[in-house]
Protein backbone atom coordinates (compact mmCIF):
# COMPACT_ATOMS: atom_id res chain seq x y z
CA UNK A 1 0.00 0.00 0.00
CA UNK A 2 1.31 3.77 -0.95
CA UNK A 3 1.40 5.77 2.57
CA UNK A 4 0.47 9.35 1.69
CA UNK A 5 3.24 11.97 1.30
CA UNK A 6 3.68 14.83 3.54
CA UNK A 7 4.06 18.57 2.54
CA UNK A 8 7.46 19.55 3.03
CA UNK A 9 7.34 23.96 3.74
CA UNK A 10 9.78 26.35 2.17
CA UNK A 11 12.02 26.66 4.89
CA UNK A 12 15.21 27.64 3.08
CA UNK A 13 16.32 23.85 3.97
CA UNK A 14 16.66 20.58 1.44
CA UNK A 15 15.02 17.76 2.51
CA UNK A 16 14.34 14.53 1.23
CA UNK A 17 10.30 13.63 1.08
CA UNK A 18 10.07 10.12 2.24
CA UNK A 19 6.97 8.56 2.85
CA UNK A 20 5.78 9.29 6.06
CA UNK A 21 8.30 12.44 7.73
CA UNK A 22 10.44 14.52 5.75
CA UNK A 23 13.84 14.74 7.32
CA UNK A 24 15.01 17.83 6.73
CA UNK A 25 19.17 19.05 5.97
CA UNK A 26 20.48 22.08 6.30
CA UNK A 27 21.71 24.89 2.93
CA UNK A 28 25.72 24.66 3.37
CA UNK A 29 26.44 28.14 4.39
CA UNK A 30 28.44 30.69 2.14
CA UNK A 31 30.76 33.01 3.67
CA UNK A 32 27.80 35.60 3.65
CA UNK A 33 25.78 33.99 5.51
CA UNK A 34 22.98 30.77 5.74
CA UNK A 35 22.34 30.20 1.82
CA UNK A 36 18.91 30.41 0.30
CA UNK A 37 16.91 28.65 -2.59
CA UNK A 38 15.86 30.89 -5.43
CA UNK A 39 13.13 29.52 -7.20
CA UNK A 40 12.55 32.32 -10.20
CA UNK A 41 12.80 31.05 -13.71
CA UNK A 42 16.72 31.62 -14.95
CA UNK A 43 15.38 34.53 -16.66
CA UNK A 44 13.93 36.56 -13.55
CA UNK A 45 17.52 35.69 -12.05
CA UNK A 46 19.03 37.59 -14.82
CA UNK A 47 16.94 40.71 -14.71
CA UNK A 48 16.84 40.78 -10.95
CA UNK A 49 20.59 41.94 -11.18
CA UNK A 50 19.63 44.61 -13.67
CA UNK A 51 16.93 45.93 -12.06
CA UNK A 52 15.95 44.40 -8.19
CA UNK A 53 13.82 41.18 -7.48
CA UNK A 54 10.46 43.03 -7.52
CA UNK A 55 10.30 45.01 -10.77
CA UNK A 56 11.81 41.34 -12.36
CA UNK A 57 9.04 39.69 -11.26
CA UNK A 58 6.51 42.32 -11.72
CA UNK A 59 7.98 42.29 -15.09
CA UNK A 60 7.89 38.49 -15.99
CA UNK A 61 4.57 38.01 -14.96
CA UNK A 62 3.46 41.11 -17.16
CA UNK A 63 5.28 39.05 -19.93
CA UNK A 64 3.05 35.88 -18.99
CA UNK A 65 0.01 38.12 -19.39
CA UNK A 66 0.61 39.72 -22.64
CA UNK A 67 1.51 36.82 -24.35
CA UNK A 68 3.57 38.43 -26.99
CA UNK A 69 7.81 38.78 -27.18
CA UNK A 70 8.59 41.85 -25.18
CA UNK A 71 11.90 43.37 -23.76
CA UNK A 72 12.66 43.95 -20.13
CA UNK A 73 12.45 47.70 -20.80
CA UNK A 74 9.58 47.56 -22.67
CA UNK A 75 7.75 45.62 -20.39
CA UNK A 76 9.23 48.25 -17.06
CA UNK A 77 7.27 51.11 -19.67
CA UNK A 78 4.20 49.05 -19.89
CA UNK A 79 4.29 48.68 -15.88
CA UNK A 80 4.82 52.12 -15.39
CA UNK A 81 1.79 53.20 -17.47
CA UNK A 82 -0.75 50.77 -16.44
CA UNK A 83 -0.19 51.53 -13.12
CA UNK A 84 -0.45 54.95 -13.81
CA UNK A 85 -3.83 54.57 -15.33
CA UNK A 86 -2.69 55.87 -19.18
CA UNK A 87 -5.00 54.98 -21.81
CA UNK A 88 -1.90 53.06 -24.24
CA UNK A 89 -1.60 50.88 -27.32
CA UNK A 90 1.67 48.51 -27.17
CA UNK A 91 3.62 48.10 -30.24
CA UNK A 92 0.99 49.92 -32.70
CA UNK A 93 2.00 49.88 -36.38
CA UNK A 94 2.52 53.53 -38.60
CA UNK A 95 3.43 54.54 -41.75
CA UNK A 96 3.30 51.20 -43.11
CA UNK A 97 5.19 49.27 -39.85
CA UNK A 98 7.28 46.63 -40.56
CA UNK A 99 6.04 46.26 -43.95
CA UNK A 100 6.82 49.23 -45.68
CA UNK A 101 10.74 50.67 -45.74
CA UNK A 102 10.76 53.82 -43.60
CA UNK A 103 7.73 52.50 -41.46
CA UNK A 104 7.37 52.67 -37.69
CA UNK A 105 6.25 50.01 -34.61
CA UNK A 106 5.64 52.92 -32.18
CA UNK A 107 6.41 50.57 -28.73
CA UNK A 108 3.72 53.04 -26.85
CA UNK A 109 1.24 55.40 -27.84
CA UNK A 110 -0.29 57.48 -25.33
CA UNK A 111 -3.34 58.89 -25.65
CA UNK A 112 -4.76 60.62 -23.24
CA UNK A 113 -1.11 62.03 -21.50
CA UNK A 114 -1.38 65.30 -23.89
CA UNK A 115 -5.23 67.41 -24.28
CA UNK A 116 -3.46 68.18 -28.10
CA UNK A 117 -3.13 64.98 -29.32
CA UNK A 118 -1.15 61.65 -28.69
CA UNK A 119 2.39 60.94 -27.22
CA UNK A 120 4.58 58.08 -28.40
CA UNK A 121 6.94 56.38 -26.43
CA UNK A 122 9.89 54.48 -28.12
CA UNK A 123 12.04 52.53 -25.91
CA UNK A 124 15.57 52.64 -27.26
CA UNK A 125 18.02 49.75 -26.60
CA UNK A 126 21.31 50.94 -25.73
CA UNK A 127 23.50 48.84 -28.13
CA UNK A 128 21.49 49.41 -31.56
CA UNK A 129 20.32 52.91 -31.55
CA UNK A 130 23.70 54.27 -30.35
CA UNK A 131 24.95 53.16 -33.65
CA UNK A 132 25.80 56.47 -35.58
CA UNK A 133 23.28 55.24 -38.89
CA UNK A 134 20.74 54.29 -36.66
CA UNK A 135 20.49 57.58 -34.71
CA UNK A 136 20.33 59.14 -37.71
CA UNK A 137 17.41 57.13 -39.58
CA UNK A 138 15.57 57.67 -35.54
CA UNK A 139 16.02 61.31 -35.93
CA UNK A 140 14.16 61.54 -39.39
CA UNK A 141 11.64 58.73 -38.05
CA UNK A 142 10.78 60.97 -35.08
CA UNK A 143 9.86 63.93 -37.24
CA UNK A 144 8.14 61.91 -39.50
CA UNK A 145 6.15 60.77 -36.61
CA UNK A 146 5.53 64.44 -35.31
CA UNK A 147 3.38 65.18 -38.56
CA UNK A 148 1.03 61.39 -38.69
CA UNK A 149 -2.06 60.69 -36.62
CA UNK A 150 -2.12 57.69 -34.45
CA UNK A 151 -5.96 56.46 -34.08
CA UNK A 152 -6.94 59.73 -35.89
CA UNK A 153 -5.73 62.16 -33.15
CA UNK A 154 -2.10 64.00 -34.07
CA UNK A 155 1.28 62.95 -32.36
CA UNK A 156 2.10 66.23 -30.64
CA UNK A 157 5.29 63.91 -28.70
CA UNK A 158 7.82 62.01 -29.56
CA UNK A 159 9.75 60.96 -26.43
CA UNK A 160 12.54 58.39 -26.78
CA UNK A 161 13.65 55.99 -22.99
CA UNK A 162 16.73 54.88 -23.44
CA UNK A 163 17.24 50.54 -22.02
CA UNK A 164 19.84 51.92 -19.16
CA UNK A 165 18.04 55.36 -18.01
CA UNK A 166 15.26 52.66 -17.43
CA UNK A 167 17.09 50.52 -15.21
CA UNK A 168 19.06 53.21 -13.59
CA UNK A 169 16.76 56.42 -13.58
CA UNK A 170 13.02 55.20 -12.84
CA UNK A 171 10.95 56.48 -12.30
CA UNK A 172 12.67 59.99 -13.17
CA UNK A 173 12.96 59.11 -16.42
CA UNK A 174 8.89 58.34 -16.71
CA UNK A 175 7.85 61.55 -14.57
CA UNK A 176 9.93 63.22 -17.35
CA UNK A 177 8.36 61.29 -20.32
CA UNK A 178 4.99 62.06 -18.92
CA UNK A 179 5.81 65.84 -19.41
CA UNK A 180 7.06 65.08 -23.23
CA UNK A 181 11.07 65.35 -22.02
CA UNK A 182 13.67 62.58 -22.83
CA UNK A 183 16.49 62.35 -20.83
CA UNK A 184 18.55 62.62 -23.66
CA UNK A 185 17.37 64.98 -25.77
C-alpha cells in the first residue's frame, strides 16, 4: 500500500520527502551567511541583477500576461503606465510598420497624457540605436512621426527611454516622459 506523502514547507532547507516524515538538511552556508533557494525562472535571475527582485518579477509576470515577445524595458514602460492609469496601445504599427521601408512600430502610444493629441513612447536599446546610422534614420523617423495621426488624433510627442536610463533612472525618467522630455534629448 502507498502511505500518503507529507508537505514539506519552504524553509530555506533541502530535505528529502520520504513517505511518512520529511527529514530535513540544512543549505551549506556561504561566507555571507545561511544560503537560500531561489526559485525564479533563470530569466527573472538575470533581470533581478539589472533591475531588483520586484520590478523582475513584476515584469515576468506582465510578460506571462501579454503573451507576446517583449523586452525587459519595454515591459518596465508598460508597468509604469498601467499603473499609472494611461490609456496606451503597445507596439501599434505607422506609416506602413514593418512592412513598408521607412515605417514605424511605435512601442507606446499614449493617448490621453497630452489634451493636443497623442504621445509616443519608443524605448531605445542601448546597443542598436547608439549606432551612428541608426540615430540618424531615428532622428528623421521621429519627425516623421511628429506630422502622422495615431488612431486619428495628431502625435504632438515624440519621447525616446533609453534601455539603461530605465534601469538606472526610474521612475525619473517616466515623470519626465509624462511631461514630453527625454532624458537625452
Amino acid at each position: 500500500m502507498s502511505e500518503r506523502i507529507q508537505r514539506v514547507r519552504r524553509v530555506g532547507k533541502i530535505g528529502s520527502i520520504l513517505p511518512g516524515r520529511p527529514t530535513l538538511e540544512p543549505l551549506p552556508a556561504t561566507p555571507r551567511g545561511p544560503r537560500v533557494l531561489d526559485f525564479d525562472p533563470p530569466t527573472v535571475q538575470e533581470w533581478t541583477r539589472m533591475v531588483g527582485r520586484d520590478r523582475a518579477r513584476k515584469a515576468w509576470k506582465k510578460l506571462a500576461e501579454l503573451g507576446e515577445p517583449a523586452t525587459l524595458p519595454e515591459l518596465l514602460t508598460y508597468i509604469w503606465l498601467e499603473d499609472r492609469k494611461w490609456s496606451f496601445d503597445f507596439q501599434s504599427s505607422l506609416m506602413g510598420g514593418r512592412l513598408i521601408t521607412g515605417g514605424a512600430v511605435a512601442d507606446f502610444i499614449i493617448f490621453d497624457l497630452f489634451a493636443g493629441g497623442a504621445a509616443v513612447f519608443r524605448v531605445q536599446g542601448e546597443y542598436w540605436h547608439q549606432m551612428r546610422e541608426t540615430r540618424a534614420k531615428d532622428q528623421a523617423q521621429k519627425q516623421r512621426l511628429l506630422q502622422e495621426r495615431a488612431y486619428g488624433m495628431p502625435i504632438v510627442v515624440v519621447v525616446d527611454l533609453w534601455e539603461m536610463d530605465i534601469y538606472n533612472r526610474s521612475p525619473e525618467i517616466f515623470r519626465k516622459a509624462e511631461v514630453g522630455i527625454g532624458l537625452r534629448d
